[in-house]
N, C-alpha and C. Protein backbone atom coordinates (compact mmCIF):
# COMPACT_ATOMS: atom_id res chain seq x y z
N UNK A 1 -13.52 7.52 3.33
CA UNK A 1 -13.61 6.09 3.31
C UNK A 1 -12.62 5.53 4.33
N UNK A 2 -13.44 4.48 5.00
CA UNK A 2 -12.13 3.57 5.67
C UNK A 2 -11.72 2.32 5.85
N UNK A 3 -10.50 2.07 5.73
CA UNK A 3 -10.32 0.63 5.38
C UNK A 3 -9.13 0.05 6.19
N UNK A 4 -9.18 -1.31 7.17
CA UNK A 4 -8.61 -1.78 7.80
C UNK A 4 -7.69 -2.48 7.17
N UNK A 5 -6.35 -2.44 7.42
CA UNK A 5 -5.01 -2.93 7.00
C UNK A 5 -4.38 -4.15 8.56
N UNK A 6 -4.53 -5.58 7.16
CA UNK A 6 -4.40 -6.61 8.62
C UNK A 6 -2.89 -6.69 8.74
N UNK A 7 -2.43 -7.53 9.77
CA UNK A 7 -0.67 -7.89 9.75
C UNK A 7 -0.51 -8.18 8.42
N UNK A 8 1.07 -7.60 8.14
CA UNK A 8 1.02 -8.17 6.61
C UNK A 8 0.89 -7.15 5.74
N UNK A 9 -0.01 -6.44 6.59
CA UNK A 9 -0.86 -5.44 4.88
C UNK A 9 0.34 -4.26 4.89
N UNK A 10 -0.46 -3.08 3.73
CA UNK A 10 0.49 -2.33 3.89
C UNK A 10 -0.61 -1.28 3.53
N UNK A 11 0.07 0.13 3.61
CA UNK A 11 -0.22 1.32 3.03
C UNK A 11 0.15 2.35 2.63
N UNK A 12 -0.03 3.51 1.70
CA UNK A 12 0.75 4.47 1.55
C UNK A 12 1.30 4.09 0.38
N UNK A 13 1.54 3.05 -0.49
CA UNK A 13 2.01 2.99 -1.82
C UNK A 13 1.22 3.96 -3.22
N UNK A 14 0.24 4.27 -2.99
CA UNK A 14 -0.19 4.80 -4.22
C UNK A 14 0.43 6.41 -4.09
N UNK A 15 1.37 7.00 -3.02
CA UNK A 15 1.84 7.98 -3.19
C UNK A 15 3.74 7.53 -3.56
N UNK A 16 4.35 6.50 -3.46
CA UNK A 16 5.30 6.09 -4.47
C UNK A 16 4.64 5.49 -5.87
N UNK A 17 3.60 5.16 -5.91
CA UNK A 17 3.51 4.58 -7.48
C UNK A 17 3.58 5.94 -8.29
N UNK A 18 2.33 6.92 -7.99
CA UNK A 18 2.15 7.82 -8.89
C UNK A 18 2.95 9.13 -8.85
N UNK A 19 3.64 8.91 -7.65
CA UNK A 19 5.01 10.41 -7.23
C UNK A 19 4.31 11.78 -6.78
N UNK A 20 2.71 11.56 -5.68
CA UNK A 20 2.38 12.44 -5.44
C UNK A 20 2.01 12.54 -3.55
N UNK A 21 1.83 13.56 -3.56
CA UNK A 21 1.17 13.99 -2.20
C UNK A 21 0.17 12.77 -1.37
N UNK A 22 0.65 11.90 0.03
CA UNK A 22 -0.54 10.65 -0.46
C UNK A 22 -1.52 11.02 0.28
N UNK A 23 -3.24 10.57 0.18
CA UNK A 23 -4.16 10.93 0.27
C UNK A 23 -4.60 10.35 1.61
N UNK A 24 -4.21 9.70 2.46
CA UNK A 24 -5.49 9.18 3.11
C UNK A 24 -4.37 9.43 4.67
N UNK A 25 -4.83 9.31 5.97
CA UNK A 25 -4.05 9.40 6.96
C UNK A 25 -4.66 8.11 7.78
N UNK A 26 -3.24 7.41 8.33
CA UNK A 26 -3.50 6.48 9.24
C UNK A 26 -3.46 6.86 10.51
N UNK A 27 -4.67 5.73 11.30
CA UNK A 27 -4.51 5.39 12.76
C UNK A 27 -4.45 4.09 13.39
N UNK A 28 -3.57 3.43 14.45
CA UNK A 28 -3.52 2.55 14.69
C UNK A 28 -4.85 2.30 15.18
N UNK A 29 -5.67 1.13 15.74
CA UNK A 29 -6.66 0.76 16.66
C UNK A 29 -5.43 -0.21 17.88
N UNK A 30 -4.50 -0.40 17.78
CA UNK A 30 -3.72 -1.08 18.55
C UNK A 30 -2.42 -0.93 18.67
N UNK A 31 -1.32 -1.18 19.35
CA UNK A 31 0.04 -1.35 19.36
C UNK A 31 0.42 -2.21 17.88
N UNK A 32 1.41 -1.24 17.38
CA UNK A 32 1.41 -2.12 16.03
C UNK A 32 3.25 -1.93 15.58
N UNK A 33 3.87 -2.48 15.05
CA UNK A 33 4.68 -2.30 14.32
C UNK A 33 5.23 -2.19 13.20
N UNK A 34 5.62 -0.96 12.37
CA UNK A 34 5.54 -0.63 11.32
C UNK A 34 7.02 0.09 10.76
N UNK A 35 7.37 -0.73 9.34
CA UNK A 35 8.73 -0.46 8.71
C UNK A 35 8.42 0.67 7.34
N UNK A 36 9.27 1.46 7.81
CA UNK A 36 8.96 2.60 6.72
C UNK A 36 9.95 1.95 5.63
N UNK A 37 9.19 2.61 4.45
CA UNK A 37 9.61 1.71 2.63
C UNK A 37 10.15 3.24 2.13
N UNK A 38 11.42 3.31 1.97
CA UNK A 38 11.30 4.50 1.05
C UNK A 38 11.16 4.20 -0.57
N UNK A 39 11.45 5.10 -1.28
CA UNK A 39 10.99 5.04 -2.66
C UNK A 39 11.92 4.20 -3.57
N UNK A 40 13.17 4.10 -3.24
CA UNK A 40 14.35 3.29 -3.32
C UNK A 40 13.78 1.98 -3.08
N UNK A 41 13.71 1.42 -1.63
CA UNK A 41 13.63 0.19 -1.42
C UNK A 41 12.16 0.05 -2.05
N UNK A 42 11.42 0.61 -2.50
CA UNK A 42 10.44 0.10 -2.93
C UNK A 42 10.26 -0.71 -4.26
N UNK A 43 10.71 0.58 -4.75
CA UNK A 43 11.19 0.05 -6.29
C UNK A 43 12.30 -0.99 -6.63
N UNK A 44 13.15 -1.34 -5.46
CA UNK A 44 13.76 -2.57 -5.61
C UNK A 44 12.98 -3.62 -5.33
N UNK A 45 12.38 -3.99 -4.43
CA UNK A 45 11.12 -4.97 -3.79
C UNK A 45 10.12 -4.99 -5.78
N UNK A 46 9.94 -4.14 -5.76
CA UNK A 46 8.95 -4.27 -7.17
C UNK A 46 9.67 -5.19 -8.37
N UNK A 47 11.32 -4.52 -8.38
CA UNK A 47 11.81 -5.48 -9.73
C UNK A 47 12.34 -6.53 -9.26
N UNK A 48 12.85 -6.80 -7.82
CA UNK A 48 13.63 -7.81 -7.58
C UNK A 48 12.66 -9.05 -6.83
N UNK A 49 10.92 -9.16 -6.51
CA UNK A 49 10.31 -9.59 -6.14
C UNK A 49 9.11 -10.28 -6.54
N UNK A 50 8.97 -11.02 -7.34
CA UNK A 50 7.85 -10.93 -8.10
C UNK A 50 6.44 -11.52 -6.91
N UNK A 51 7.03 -11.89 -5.99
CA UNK A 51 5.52 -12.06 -5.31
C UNK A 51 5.53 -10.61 -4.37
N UNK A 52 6.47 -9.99 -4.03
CA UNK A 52 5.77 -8.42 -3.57
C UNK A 52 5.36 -7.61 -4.57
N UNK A 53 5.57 -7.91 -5.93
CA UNK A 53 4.85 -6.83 -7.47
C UNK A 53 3.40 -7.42 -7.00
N UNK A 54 3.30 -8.67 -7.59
CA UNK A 54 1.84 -9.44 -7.81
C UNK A 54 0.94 -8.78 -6.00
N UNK A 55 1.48 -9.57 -5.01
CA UNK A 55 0.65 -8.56 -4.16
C UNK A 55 0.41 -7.01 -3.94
N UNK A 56 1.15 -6.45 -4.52
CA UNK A 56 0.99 -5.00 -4.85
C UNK A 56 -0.11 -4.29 -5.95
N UNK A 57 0.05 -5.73 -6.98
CA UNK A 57 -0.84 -5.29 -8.14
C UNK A 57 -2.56 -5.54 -7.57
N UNK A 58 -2.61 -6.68 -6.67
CA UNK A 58 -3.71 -6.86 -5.84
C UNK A 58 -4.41 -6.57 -5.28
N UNK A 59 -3.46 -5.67 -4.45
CA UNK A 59 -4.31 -4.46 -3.53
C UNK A 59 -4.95 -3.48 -4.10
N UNK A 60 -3.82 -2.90 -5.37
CA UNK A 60 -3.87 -1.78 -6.20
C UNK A 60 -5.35 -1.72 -7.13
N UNK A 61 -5.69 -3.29 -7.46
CA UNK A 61 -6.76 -3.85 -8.07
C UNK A 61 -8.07 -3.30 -7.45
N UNK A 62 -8.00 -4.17 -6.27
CA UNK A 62 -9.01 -4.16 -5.02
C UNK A 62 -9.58 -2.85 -4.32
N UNK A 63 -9.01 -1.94 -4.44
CA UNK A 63 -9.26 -0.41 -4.33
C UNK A 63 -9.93 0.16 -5.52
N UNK A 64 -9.26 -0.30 -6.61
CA UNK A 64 -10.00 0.54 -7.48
C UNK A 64 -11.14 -0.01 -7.68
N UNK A 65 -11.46 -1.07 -7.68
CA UNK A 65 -12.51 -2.25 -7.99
C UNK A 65 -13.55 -1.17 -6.86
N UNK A 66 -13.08 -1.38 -5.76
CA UNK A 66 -13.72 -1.01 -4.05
C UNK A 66 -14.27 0.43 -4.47
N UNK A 67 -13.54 1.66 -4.96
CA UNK A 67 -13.89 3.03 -5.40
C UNK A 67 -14.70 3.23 -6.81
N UNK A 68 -14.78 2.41 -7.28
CA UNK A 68 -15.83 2.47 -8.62
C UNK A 68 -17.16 1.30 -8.50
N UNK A 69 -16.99 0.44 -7.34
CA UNK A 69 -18.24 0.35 -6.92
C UNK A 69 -19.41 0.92 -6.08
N UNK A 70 -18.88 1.99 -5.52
CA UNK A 70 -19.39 2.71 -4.94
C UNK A 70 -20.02 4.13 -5.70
C-alpha cells in the first residue's frame, strides 16, 4: 500500500506506539525536510500536548479505518 504524507504529516509512529520493528519504508518524491522523534520525545509530545495526542489519535484512526476497508 501507498500513502502520501503532506507538510505537517508524519510517519513511522506505529513502530513507537506498539514497540516493534516498523513496517512500511519511505521515499521522498521531493527535497523535503525531516526531524527525527525518538521514543523519549515522543512520549513527551503525547502527555505534554494534547493537540499532538488528538492528531496522532487521527491518523492512527484513518489507517485503520483505510486497512479494513479494503
Amino acid at each position: 500500500m501507498r500513502t502520501a504524507t503532506v507538510s505537517g504529516g508524519f510517519f513511522g509512529e506505529m513502530a513507537l506506539v506498539n514497540n516493534k520493528p516498523r513496517s512500511a519504508t519511505a521515499t521522498a518524491k521531493t527535497d523535503c525536510v525531516l526531524v527525527k522523534v525518538d521514543e523519549g520525545d515522543f512520549y513527551f509530545l503525547i502527555q505534554h500536548s494534547p493537540s499532538f495526542a488528538l492528531e496522532m489519535m487521527k491518523v492512527l484512526a484513518e489507517r485503520v479505518r483505510r486497512n479494513t476497508e479494503t
